[in-house]
Protein backbone atom coordinates (compact mmCIF):
# COMPACT_ATOMS: atom_id res chain seq x y z
CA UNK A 1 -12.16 -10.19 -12.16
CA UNK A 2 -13.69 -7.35 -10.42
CA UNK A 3 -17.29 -6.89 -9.28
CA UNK A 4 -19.14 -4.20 -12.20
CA UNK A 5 -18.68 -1.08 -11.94
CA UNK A 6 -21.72 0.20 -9.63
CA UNK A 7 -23.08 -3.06 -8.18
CA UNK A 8 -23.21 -2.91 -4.79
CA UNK A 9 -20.40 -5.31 -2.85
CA UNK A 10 -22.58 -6.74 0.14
CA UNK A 11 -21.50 -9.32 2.81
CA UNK A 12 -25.37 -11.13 2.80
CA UNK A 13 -24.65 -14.30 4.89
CA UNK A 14 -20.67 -13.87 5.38
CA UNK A 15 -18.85 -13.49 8.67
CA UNK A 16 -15.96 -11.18 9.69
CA UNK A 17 -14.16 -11.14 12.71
CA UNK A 18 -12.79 -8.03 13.56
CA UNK A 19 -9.55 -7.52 16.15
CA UNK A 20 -8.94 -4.15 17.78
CA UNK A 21 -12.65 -3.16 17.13
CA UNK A 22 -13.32 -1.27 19.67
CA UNK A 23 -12.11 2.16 18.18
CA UNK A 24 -10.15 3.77 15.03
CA UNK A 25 -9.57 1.52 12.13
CA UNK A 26 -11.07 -1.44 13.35
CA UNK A 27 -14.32 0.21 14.48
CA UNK A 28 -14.98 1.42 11.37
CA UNK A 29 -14.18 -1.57 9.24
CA UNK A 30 -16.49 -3.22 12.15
CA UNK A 31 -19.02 -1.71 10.90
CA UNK A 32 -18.70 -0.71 7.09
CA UNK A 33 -18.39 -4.49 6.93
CA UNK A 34 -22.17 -4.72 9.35
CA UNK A 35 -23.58 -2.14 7.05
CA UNK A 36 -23.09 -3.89 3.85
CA UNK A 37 -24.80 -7.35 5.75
CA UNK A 38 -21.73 -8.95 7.27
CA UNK A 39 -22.58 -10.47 10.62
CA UNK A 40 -19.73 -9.47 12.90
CA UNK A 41 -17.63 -10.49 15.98
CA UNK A 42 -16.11 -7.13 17.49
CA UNK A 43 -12.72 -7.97 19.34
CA UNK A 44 -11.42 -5.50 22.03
CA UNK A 45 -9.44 -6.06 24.98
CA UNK A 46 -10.41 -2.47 25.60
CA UNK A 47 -6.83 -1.63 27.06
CA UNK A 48 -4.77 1.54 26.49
CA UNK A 49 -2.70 2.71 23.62
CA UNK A 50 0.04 1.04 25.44
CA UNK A 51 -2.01 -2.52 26.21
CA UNK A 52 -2.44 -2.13 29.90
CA UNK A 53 -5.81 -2.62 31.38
CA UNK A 54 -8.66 -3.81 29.68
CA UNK A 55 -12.95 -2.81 29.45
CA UNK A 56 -15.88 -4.57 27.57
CA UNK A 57 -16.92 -1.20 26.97
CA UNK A 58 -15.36 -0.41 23.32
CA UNK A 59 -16.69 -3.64 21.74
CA UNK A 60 -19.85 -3.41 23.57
CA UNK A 61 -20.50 0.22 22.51
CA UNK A 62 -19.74 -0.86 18.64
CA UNK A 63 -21.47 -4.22 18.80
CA UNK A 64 -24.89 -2.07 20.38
CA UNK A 65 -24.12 0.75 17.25
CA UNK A 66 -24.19 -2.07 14.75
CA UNK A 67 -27.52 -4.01 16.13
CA UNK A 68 -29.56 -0.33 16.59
CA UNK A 69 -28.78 0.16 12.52
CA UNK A 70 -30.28 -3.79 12.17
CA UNK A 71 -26.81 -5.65 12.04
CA UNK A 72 -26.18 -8.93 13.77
CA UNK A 73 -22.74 -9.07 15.85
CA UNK A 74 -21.06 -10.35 19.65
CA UNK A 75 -18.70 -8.95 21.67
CA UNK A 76 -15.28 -10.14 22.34
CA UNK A 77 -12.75 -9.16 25.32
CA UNK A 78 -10.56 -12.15 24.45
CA UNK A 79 -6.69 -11.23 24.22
CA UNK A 80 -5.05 -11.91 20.85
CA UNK A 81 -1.82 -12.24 22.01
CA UNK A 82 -2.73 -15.68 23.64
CA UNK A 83 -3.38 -19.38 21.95
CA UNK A 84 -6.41 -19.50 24.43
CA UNK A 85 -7.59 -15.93 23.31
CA UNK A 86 -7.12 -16.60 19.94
CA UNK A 87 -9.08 -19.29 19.64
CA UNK A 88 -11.84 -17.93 21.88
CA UNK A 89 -12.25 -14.70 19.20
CA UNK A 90 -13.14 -17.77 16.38
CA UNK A 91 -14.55 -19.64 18.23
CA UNK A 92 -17.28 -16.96 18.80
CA UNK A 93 -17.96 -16.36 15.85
CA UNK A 94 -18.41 -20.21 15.44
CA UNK A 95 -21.10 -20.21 18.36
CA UNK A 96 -22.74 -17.15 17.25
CA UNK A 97 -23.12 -17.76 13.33
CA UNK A 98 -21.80 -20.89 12.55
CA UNK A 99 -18.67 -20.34 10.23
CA UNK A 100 -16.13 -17.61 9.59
CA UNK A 101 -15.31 -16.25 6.46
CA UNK A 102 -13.30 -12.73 6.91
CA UNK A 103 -10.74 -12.38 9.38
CA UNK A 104 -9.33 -9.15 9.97
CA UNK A 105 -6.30 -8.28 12.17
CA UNK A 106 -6.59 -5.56 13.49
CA UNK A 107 -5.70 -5.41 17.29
CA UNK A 108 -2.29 -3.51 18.41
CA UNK A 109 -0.63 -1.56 20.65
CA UNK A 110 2.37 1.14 20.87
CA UNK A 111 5.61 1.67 22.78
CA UNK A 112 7.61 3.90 21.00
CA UNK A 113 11.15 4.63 22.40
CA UNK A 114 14.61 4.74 20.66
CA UNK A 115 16.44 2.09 20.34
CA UNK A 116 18.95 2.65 23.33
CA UNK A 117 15.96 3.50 25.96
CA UNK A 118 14.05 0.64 24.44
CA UNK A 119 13.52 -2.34 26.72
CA UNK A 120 13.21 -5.87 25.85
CA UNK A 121 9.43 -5.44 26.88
CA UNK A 122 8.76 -3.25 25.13
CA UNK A 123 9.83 -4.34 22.27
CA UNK A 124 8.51 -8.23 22.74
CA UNK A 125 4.68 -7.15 24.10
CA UNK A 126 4.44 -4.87 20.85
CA UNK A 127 5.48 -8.08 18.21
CA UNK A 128 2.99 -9.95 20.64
CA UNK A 129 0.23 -7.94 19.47
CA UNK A 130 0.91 -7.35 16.09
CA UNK A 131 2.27 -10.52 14.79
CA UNK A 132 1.88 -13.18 17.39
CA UNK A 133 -1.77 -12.26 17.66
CA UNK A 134 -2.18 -12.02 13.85
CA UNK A 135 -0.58 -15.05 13.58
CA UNK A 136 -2.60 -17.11 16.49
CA UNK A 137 -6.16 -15.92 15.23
CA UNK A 138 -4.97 -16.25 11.60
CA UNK A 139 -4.18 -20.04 12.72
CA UNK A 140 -7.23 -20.75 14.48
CA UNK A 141 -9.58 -19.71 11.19
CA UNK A 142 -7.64 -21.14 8.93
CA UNK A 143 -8.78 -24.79 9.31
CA UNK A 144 -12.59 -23.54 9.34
CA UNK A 145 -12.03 -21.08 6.03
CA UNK A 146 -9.59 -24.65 4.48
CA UNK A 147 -13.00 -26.89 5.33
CA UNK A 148 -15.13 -23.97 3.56
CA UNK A 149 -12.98 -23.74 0.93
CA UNK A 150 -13.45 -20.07 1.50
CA UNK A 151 -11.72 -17.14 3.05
CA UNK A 152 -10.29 -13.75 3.39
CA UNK A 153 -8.15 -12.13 5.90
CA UNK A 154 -6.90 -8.78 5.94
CA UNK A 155 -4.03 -8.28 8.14
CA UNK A 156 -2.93 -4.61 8.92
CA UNK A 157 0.78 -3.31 8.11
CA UNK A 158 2.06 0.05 8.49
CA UNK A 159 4.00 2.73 6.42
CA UNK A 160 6.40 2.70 9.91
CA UNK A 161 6.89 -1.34 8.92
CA UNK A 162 7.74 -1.00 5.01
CA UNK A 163 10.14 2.20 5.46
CA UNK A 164 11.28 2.52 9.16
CA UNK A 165 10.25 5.26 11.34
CA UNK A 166 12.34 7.01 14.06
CA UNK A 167 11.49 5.46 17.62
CA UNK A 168 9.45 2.91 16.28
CA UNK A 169 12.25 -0.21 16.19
CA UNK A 170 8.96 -2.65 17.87
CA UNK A 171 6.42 -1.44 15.85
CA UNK A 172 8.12 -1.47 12.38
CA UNK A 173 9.72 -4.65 13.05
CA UNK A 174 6.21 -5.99 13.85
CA UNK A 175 4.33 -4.69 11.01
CA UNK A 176 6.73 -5.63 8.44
CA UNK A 177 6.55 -8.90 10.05
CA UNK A 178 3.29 -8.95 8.67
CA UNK A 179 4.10 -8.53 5.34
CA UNK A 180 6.11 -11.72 5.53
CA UNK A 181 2.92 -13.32 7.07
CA UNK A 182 0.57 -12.38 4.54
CA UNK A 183 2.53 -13.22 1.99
CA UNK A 184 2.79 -16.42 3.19
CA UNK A 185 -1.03 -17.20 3.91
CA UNK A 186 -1.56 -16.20 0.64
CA UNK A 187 0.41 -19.20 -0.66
CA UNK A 188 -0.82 -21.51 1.68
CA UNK A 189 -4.37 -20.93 1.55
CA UNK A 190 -4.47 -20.75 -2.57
CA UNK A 191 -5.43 -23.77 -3.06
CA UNK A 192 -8.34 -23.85 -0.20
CA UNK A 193 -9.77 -20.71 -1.93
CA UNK A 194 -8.01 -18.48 1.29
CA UNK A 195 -7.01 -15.10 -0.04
CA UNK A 196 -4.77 -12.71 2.05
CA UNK A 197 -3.87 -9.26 1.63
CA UNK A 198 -2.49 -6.65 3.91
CA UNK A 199 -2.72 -2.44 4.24
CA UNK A 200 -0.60 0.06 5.25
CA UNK A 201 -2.79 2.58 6.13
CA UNK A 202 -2.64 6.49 7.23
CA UNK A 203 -5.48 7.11 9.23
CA UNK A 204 -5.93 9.81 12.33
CA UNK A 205 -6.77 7.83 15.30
CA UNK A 206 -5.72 7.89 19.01
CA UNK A 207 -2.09 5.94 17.80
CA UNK A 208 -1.25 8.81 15.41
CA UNK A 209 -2.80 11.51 16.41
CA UNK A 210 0.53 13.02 18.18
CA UNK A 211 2.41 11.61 15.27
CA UNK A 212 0.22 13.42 12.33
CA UNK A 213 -0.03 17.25 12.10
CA UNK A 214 -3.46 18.06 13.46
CA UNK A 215 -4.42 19.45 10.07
CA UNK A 216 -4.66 15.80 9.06
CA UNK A 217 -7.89 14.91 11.09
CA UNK A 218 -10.43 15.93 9.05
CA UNK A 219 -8.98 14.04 5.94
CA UNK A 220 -7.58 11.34 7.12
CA UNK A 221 -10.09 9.47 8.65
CA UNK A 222 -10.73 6.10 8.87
CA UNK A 223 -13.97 5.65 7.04
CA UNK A 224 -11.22 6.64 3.97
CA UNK A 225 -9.11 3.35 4.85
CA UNK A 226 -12.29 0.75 5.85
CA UNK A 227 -13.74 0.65 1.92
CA UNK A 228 -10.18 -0.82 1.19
CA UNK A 229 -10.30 -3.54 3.74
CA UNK A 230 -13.79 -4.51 2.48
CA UNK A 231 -12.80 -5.07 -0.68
CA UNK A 232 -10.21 -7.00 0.30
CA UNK A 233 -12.39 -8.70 2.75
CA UNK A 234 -14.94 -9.24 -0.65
CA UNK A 235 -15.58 -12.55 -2.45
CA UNK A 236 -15.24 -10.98 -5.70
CA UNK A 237 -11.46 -10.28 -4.67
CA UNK A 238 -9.44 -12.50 -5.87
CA UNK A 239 -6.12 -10.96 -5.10
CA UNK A 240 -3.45 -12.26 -2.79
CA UNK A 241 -0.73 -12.11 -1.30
CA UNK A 242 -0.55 -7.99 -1.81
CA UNK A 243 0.04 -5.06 0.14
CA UNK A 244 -1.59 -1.56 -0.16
CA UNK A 245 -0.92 1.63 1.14
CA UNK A 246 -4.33 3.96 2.20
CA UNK A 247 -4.96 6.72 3.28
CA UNK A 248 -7.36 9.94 2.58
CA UNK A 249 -9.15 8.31 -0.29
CA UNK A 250 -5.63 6.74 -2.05
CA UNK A 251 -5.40 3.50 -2.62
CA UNK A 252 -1.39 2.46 -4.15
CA UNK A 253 -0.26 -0.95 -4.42
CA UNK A 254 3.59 -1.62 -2.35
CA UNK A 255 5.49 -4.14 -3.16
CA UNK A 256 9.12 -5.74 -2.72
CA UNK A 257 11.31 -5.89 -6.10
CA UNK A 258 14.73 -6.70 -7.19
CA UNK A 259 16.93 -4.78 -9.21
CA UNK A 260 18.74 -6.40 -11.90
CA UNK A 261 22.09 -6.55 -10.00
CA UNK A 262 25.62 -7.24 -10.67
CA UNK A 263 27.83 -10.07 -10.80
CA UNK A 264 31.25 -11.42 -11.60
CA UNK A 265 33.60 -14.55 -11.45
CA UNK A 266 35.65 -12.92 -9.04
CA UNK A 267 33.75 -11.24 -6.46
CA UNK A 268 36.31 -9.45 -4.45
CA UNK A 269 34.99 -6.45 -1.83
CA UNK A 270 37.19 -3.94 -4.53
CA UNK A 271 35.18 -5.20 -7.42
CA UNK A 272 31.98 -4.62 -5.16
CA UNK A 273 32.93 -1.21 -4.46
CA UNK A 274 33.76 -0.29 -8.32
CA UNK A 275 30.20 -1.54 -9.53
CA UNK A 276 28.40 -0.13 -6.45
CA UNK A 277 26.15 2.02 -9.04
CA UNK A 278 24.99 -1.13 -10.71
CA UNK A 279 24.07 -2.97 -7.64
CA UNK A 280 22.04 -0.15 -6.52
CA UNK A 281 20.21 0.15 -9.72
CA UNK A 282 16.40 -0.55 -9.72
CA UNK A 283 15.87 -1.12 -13.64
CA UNK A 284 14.90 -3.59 -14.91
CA UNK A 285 13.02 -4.92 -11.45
CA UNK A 286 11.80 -8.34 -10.82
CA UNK A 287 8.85 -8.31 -8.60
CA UNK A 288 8.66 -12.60 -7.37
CA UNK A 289 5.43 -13.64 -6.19
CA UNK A 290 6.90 -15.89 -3.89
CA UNK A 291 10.76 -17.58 -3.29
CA UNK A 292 10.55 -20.05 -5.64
CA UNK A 293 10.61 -17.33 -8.60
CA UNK A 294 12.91 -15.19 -6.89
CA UNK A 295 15.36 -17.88 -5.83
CA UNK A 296 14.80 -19.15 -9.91
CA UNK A 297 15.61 -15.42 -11.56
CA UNK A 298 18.74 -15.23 -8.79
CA UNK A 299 19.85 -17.94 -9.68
CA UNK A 300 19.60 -17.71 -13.55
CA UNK A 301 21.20 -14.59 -13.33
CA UNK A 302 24.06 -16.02 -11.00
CA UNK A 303 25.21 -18.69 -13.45
């Protein structure tokens, strides 16, 4: 049921940890979600676009901006990508405030190259980000938000994960690796009151902005994706398992169906190519909420 229309969705005694804080999309979900009375733990390693180095500076600078407009939040440096970091990010929110109740992954990195010039590094320290690090925080709230019986994380997909993108073999594997992983917290935490959603979001900052036409600065900002994730992020959300696209004020729900598909006693690769057209079809679509009713439907309409 969603909140009415025009009451104000606050975060009054809730706390949100935020990954990759330190600029773009994080920062401003950072602090959207300290404006509307979340009390926040900014994560930054405060490395480059490509993960090397690291600063206190970014989450510093966004944990100062939050307390000077009367917000509570710490800093974080802690590296996602690690058990030990992992747990450190929770467990300063736990030392700070006492419980955590939003998670949102956030933190990543690029190394585009195509797929011949792409090295194994580069394509396993871009999945460590993304995935390994949403999955290692994810794991380390998850028995505080099960005790709770309370929680919401937000993990962050990508366009470049649900359709593929030229140069981008690490990156799209990783963020569509997060589609399986949200879909999967969703199930598991149902029952402990856990909900969790992910976004694919457009937004102009310093990972797209030799990727997007310059034009798309101004409009796609992201104080136009951040609303999303704290809705998401919002008690009176009780959706799960779901993934959006966002971008420039748009909000469009993605998700993974089956078409009705084809099938015969004698399956022979001739018979497959002379019913191609049906196989491809997309009407009538199933859209399963999990494998149990997709491996039910495929298998009613197998025997």
């Amino acid at each position: 049921m969603s909140a009415a229309a025009g009451s104000e969705l606050r975060f009054d005694g809730k706390v949100a940890v935020v990954t990759g804080a330190g600029q773009g999309l994080g920062r401003s979900h950072a602090l959207l979600l300290a404006q509307r009375g979340a009390k926040v733990v900014v994560n930054d390693l405060g490395g480059s676009l490509d993960g090397s180095g690291a600063s206190s500076g970014p989450a510093a600078e966004v944990v100062e901006l939050i307390v000077k407009n009367g917000g509570e939040a710490v800093a974080s440096t802690d590296n996602v990508a690690t058990p030990e970091g992992a747990e450190a990010v929770v467990q300063a929110a736990l030392d700070a405030f006492g419980r955590v109740d939003v998670l949102v992954n956030n933190a990543g990195i690029l190394r585009d190259r195509s797929l011949g010039k792409m090295t194994v590094e580069e394509f396993d320290s871009v999945l460590a980000v993304h995935v390994r690090g949403s999955f290692l925080v994810s794991r380390a709230a998850f028995p505080h938000m099960k005790e709770q019986a309370y929680g919401r994380i937000v993990n962050t997909s990508s366009p470049a994960g649900l359709f593929g993108n030229f140069g981008q073999a690490n990156y799209s594997t990783a963020k569509m690796g997060l589609v399986g992983l949200t879909k999967t917290l969703g199930i598991e935490g149902a029952r402990a009151g856990i909900r969790a959603n992910a976004i694919a979001p457009i937004a102009w900052t310093r990972m797209t902005e030799t990727l997007l036409p310059a034009e798309f600065e101004d409009k796609f900002t992201p104080e136009r994706v951040s609303p999303l994730v704290a809705y998401l992020a919002h008690e009176s959300c009780t959706t799960s398992g779901e993934v959006f696209s966002v971008g420039a004020g748009r909000v469009a729900r993605v998700f993974v169906a089956e078409g009705p598909g084809w099938r015969t006693d004698d399956l022979t690769i001739e018979a497959i190519a002379g019913n191609w057209d049906a196989i491809m079809a997309e009407q009538p679509y199933l859209q399963p909420t999990g494998l149990g009713q997709q491996a039910t439907a495929s298998l009613q309409a197998m025997l």
